[in-house]
N, C-alpha and C. Protein backbone atom coordinates (compact mmCIF):
# COMPACT_ATOMS: atom_id res chain seq x y z
N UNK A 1 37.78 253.79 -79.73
CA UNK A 1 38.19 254.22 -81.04
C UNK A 1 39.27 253.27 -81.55
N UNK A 2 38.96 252.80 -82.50
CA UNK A 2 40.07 251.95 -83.41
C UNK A 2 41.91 252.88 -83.79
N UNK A 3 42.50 251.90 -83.76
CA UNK A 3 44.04 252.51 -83.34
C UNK A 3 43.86 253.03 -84.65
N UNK A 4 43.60 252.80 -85.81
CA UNK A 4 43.98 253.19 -87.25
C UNK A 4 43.38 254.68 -87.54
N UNK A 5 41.98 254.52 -86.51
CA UNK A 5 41.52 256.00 -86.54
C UNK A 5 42.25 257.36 -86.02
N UNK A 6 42.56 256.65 -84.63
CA UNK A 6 43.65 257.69 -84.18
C UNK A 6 44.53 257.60 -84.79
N UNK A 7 45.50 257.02 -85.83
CA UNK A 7 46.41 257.13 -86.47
C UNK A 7 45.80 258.39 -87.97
N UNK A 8 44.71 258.37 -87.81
CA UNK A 8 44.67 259.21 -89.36
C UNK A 8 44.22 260.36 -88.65
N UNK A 9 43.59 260.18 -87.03
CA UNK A 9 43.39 261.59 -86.79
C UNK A 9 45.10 262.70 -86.42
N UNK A 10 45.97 261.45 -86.18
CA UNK A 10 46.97 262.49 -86.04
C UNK A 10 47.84 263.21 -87.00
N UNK A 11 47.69 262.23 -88.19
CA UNK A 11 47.84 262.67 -89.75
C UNK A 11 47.24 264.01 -90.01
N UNK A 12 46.09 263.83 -90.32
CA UNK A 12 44.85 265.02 -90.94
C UNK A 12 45.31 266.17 -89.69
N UNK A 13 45.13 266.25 -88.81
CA UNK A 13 45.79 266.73 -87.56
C UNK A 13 46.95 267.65 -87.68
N UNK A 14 48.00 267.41 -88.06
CA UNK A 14 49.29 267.52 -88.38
C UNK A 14 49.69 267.98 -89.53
N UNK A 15 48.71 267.69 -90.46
CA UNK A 15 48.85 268.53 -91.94
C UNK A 15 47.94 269.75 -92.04
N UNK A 16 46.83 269.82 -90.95
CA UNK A 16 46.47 271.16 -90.71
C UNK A 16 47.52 272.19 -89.97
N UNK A 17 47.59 271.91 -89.40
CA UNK A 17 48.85 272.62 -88.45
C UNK A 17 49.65 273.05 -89.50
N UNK A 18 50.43 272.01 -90.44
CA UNK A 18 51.77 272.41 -91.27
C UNK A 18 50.98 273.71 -92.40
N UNK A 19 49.50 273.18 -92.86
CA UNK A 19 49.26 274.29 -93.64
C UNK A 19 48.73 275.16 -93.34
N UNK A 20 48.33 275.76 -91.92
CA UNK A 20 48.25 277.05 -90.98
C UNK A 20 49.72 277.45 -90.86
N UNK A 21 50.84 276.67 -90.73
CA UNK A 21 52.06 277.37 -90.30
C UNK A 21 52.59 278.01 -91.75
N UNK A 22 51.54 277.07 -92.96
CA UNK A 22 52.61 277.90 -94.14
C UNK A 22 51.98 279.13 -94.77
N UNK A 23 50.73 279.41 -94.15
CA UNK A 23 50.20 280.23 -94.58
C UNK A 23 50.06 281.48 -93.44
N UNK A 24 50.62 281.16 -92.27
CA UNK A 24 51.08 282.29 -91.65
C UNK A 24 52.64 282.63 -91.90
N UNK A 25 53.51 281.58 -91.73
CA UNK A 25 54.86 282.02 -92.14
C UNK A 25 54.93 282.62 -93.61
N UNK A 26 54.01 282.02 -94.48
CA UNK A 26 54.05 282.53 -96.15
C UNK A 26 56.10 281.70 -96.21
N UNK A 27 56.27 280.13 -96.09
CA UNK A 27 57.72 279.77 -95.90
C UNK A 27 57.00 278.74 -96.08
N UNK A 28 57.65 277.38 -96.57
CA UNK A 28 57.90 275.89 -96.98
C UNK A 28 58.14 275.17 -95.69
N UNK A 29 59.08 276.13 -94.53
CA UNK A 29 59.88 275.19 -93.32
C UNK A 29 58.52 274.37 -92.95
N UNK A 30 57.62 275.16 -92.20
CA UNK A 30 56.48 274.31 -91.87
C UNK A 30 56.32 272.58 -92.30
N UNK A 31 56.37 272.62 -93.61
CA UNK A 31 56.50 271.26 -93.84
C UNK A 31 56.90 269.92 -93.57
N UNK A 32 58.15 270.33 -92.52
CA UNK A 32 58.78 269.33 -91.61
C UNK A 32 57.94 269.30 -90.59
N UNK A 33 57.34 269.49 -90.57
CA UNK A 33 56.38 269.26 -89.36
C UNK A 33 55.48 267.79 -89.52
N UNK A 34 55.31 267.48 -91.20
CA UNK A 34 54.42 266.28 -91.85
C UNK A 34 56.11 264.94 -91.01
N UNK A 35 57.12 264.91 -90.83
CA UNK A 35 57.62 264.23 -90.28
C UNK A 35 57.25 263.57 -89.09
N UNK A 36 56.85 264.32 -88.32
CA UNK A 36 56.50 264.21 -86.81
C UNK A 36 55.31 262.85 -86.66
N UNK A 37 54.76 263.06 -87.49
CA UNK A 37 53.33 261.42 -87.80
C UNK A 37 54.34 259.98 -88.17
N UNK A 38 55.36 260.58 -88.74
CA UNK A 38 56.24 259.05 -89.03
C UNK A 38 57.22 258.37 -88.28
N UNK A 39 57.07 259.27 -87.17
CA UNK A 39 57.90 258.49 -86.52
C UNK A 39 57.28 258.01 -85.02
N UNK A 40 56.05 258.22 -85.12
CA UNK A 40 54.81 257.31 -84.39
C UNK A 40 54.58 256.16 -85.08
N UNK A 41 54.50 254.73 -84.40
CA UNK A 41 54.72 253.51 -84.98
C UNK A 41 53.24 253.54 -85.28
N UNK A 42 53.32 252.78 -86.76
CA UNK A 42 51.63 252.16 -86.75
C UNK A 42 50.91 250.95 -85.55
N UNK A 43 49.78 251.44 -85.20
CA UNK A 43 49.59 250.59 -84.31
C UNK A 43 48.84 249.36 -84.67
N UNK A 44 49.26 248.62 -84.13
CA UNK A 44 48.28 247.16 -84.49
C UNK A 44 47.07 246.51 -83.87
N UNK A 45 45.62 246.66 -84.58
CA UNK A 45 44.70 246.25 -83.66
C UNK A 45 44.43 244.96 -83.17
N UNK A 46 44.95 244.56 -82.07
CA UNK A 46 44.79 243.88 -81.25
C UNK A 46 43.34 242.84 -81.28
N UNK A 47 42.20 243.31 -81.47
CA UNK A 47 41.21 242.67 -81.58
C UNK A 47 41.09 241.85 -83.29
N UNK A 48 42.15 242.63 -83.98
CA UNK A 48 41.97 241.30 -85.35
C UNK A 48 42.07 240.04 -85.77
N UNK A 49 43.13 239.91 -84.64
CA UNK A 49 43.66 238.16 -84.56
C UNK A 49 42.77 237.65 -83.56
N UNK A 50 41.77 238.19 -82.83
CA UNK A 50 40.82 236.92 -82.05
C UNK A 50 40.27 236.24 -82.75
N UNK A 51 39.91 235.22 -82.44
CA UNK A 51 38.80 234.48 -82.99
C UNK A 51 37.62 235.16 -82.99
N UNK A 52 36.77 234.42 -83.95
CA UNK A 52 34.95 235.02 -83.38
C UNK A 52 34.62 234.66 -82.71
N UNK A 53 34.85 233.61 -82.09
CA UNK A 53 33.97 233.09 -80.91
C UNK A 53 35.19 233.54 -79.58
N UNK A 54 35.70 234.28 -79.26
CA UNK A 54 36.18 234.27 -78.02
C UNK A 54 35.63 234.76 -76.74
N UNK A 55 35.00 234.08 -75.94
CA UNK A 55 34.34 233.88 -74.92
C UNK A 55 34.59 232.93 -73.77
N UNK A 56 34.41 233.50 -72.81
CA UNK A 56 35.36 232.23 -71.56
C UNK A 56 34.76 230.90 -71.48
N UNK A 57 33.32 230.67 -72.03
CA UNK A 57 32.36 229.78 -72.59
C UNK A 57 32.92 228.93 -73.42
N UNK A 58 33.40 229.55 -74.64
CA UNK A 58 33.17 228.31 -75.95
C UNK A 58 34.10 227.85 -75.67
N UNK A 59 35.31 228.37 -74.96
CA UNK A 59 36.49 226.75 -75.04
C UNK A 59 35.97 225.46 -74.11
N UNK A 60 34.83 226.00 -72.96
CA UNK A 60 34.26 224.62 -72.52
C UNK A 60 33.10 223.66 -73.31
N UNK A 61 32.91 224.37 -74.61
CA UNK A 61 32.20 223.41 -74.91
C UNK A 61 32.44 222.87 -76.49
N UNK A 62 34.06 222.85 -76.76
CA UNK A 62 35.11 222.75 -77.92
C UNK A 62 35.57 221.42 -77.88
């Protein structure tokens, strides 16, 4: 799974939760709960900066 995905699954995730807690509390506090996703770093996918050709191959024949 791509890091960006798990990053929006913990979003979407987390704003269900806050709007189950506000609709059982019938209260706003819940809302601090949308904090908790921001202070998980965005992650960076690792596979963007390869090259296309990276293979233990093509640097022998470069």
């Amino acid at each position: 799974m791509k890091s960006t995905t798990t990053y929006a699954v913990i979003w979407i995730s987390t704003a269900l939760a806050a709007s189950v807690g506000i609709i059982v509390t019938k209260s706003a506090l819940p809302l601090w709960a949308l904090f908790i996703p921001m202070i998980i770093p965005f992650p960076k996918d690792k596979n963007k900066y390869k090259p296309a050709h990276s293979s233990k191959h093509y640097d022998e024949f470069t």
